[in-house]
N, C-alpha and C. Protein backbone atom coordinates (compact mmCIF):
# COMPACT_ATOMS: atom_id res chain seq x y z
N UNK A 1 9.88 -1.89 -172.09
CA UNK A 1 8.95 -2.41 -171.12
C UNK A 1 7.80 -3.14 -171.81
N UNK A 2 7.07 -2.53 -172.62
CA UNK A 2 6.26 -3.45 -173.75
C UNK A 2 6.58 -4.39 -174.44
N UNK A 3 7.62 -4.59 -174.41
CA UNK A 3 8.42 -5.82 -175.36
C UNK A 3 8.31 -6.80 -174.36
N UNK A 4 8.92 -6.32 -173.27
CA UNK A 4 9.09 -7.50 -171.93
C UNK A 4 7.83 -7.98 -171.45
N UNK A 5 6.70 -6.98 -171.99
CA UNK A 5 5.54 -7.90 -171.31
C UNK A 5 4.68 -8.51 -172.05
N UNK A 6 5.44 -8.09 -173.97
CA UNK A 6 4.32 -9.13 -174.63
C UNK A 6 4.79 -10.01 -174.66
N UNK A 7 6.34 -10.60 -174.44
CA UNK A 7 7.58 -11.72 -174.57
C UNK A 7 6.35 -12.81 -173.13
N UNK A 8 6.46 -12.15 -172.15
CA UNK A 8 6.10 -12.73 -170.98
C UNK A 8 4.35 -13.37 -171.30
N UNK A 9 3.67 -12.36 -172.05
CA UNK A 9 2.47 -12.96 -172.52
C UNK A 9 2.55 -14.05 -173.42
N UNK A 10 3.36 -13.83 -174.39
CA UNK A 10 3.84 -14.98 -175.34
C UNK A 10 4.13 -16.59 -174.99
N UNK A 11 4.94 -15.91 -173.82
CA UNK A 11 5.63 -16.83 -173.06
C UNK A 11 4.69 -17.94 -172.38
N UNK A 12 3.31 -17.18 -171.39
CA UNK A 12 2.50 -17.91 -170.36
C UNK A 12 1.28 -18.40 -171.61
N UNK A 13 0.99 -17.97 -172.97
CA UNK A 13 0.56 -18.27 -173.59
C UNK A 13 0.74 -19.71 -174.00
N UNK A 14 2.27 -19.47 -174.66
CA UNK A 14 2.92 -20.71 -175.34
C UNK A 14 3.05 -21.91 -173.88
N UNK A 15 3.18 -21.77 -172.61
CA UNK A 15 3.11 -22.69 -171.74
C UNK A 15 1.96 -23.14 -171.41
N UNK A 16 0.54 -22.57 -171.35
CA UNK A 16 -0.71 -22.50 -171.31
C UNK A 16 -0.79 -23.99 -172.51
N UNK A 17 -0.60 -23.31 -173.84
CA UNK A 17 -0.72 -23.94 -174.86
C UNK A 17 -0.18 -25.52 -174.48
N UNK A 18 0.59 -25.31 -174.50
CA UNK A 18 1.61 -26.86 -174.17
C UNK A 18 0.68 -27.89 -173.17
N UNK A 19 0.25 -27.21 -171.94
CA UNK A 19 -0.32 -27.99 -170.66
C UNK A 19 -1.77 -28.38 -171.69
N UNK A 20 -2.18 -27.56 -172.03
CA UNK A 20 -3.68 -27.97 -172.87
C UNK A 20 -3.37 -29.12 -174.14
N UNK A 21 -2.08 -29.05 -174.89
CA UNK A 21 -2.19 -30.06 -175.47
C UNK A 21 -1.79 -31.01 -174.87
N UNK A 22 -1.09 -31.34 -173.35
CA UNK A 22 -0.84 -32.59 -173.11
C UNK A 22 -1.50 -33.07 -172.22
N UNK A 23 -2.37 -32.31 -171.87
CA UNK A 23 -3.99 -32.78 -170.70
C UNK A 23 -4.64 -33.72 -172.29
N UNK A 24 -4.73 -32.79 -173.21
CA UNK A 24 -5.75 -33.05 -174.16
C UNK A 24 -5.29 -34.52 -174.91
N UNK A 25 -3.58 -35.13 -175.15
CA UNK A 25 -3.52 -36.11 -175.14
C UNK A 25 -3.66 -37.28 -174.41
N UNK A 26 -3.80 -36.73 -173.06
CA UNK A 26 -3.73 -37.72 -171.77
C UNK A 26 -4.87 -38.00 -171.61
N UNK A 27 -6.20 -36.87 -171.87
CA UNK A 27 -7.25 -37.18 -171.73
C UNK A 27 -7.55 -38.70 -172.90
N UNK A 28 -7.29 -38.45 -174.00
CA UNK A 28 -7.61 -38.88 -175.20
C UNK A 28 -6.81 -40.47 -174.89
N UNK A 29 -5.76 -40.83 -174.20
CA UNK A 29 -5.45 -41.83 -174.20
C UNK A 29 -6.21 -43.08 -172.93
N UNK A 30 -6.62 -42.10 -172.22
CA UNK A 30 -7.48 -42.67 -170.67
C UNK A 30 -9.12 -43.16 -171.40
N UNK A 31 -9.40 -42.05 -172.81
CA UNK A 31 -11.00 -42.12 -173.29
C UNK A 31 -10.36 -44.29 -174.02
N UNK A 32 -9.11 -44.04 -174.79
CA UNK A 32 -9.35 -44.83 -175.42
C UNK A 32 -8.64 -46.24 -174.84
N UNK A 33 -8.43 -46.28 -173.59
CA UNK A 33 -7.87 -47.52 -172.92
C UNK A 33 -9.81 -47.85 -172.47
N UNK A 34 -10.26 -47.20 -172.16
CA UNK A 34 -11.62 -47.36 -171.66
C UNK A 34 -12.35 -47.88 -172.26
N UNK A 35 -12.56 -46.97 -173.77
CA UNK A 35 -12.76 -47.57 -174.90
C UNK A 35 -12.43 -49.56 -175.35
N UNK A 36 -11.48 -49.30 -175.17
CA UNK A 36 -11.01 -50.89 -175.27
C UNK A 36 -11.70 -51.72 -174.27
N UNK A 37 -11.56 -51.33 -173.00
CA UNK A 37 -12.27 -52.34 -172.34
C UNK A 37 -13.71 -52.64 -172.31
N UNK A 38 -14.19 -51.40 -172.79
CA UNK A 38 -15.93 -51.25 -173.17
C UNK A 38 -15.85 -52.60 -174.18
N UNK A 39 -14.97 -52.68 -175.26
CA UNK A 39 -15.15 -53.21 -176.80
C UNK A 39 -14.87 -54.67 -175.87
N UNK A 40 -13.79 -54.86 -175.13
CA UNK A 40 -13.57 -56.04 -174.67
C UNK A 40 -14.52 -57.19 -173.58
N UNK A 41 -15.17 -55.84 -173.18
CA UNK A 41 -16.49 -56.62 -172.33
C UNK A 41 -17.90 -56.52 -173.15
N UNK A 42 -18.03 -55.94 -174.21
CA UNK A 42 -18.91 -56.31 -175.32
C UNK A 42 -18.91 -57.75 -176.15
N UNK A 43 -17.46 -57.69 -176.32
CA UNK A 43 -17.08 -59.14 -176.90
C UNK A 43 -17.55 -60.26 -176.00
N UNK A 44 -17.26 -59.97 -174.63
CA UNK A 44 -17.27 -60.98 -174.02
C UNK A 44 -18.81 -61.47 -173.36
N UNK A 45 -19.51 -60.17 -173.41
CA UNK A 45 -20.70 -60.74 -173.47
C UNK A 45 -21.63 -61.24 -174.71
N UNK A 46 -21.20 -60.90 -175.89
CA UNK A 46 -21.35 -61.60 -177.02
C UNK A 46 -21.19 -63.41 -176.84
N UNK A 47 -19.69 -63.75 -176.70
CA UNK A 47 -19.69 -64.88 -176.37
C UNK A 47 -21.00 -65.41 -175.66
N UNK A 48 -21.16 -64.91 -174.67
CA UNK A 48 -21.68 -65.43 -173.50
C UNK A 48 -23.11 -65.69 -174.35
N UNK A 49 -23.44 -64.50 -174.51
CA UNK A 49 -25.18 -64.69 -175.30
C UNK A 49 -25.38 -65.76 -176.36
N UNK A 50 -24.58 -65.92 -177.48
CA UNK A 50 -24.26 -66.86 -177.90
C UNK A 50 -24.58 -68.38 -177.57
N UNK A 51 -23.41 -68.65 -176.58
CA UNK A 51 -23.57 -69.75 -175.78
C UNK A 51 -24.76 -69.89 -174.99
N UNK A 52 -25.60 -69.35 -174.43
CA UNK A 52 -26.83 -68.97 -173.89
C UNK A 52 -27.99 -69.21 -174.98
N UNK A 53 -28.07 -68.52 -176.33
CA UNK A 53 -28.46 -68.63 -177.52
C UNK A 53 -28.59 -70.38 -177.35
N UNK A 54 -27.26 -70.70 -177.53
CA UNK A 54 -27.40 -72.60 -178.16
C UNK A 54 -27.71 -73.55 -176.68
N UNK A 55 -27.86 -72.78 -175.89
CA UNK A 55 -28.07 -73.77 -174.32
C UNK A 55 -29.56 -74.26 -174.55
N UNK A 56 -30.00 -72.92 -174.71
CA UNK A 56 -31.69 -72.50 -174.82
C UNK A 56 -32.32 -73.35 -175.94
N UNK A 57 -31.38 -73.14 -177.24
CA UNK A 57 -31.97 -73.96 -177.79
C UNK A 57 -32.15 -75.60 -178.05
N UNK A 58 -31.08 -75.76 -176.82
CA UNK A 58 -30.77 -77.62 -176.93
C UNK A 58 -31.82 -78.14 -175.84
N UNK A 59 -31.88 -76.84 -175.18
CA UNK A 59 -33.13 -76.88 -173.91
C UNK A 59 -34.73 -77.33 -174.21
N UNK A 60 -34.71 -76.63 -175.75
CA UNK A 60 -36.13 -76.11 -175.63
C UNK A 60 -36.23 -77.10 -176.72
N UNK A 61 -35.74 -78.19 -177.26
CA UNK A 61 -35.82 -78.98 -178.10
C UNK A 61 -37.32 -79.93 -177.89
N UNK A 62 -38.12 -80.09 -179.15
CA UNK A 62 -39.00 -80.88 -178.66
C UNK A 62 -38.81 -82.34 -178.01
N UNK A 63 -38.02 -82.81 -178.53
CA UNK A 63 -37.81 -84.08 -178.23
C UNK A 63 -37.62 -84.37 -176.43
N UNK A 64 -36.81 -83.07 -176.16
CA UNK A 64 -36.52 -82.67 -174.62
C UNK A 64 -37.54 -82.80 -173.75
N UNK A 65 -37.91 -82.07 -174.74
CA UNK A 65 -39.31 -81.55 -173.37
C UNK A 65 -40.68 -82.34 -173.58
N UNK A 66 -40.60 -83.01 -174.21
CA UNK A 66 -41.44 -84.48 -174.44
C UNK A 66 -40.98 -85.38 -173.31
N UNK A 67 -39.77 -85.79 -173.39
CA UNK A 67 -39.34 -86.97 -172.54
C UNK A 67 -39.43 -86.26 -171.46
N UNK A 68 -39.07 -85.07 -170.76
CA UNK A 68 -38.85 -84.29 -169.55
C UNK A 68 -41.06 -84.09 -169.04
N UNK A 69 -41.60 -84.36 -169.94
CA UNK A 69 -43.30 -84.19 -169.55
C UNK A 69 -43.45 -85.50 -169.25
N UNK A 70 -43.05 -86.20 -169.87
CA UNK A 70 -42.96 -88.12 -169.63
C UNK A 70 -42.60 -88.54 -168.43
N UNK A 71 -41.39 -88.07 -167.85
CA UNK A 71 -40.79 -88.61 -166.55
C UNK A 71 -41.13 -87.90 -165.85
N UNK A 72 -41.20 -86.52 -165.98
CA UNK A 72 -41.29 -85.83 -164.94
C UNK A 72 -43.07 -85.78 -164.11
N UNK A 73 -43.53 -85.29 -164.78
CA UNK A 73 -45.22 -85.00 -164.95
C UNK A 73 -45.95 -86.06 -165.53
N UNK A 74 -45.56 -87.46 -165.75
CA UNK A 74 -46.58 -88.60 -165.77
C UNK A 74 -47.31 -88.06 -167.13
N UNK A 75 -46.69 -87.35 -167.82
CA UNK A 75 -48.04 -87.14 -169.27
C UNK A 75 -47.57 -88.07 -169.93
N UNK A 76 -48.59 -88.20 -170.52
CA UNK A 76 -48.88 -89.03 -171.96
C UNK A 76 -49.91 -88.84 -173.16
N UNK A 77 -49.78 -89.33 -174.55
CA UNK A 77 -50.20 -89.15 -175.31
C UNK A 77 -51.59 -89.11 -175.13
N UNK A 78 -52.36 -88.18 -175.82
CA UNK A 78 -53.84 -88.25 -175.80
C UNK A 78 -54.61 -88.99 -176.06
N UNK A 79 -55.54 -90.00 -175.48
CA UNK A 79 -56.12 -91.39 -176.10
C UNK A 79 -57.52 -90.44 -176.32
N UNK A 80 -57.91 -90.77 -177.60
CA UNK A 80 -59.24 -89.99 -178.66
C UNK A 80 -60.48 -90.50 -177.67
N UNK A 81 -60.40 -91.66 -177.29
CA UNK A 81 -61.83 -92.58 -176.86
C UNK A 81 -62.14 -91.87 -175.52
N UNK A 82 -61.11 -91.03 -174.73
CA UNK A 82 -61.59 -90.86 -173.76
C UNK A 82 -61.81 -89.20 -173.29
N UNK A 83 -61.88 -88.73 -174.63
CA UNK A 83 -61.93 -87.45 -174.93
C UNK A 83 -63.62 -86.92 -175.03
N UNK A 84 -64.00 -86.08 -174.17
CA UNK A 84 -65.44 -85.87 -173.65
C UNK A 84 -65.64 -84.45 -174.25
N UNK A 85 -66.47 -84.30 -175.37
CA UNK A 85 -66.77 -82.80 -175.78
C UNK A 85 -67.96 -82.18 -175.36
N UNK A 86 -67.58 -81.20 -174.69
CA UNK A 86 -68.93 -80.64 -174.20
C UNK A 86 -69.37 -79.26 -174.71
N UNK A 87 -70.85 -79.59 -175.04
CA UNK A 87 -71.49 -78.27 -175.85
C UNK A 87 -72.69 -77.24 -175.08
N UNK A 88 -72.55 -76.10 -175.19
CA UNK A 88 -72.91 -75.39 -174.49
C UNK A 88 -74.43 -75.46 -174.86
């Protein structure tokens, strides 16, 4: 009778065992498909910043934003003669 019920403990043990290692691989394969897509939408916002990076800077070019104060906003260069300093 003791034999039969440590066989049976053995038994729900060793099946116990089994379900825990194949939750524990299933878990581990769901962490690392996830994983991937984390890495894959990192990449892809890399790109993006990047490209954002060189937009900004073709944007912010002086030459740009000289001609863009010119047409847009009527500025122009500072004429010295008509420059009024006032002292307190």
């Amino acid at each position: 009778m003791m034999l039969r019920l440590t066989n049976v403990l053995l038994l729900l043990a060793f099946v116990m065992s089994a379900i825990g290692v194949i939750y524990s691989k299933h878990y581990n394969r769901m962490l690392y498909v996830e994983l991937r897509g984390l890495q894959t939408t990192r990449d892809d916002l890399n790109v993006d910043w990047d490209r954002l990076q060189l937009e900004q800077s073709t944007w912010a070019t002086h030459a740009r934003v000289e001609g863009a104060a010119r047409q847009r906003l009527a500025m122009r260069n500072v004429n010295y003669n008509e420059v009024i300093v006032v002292r307190p």
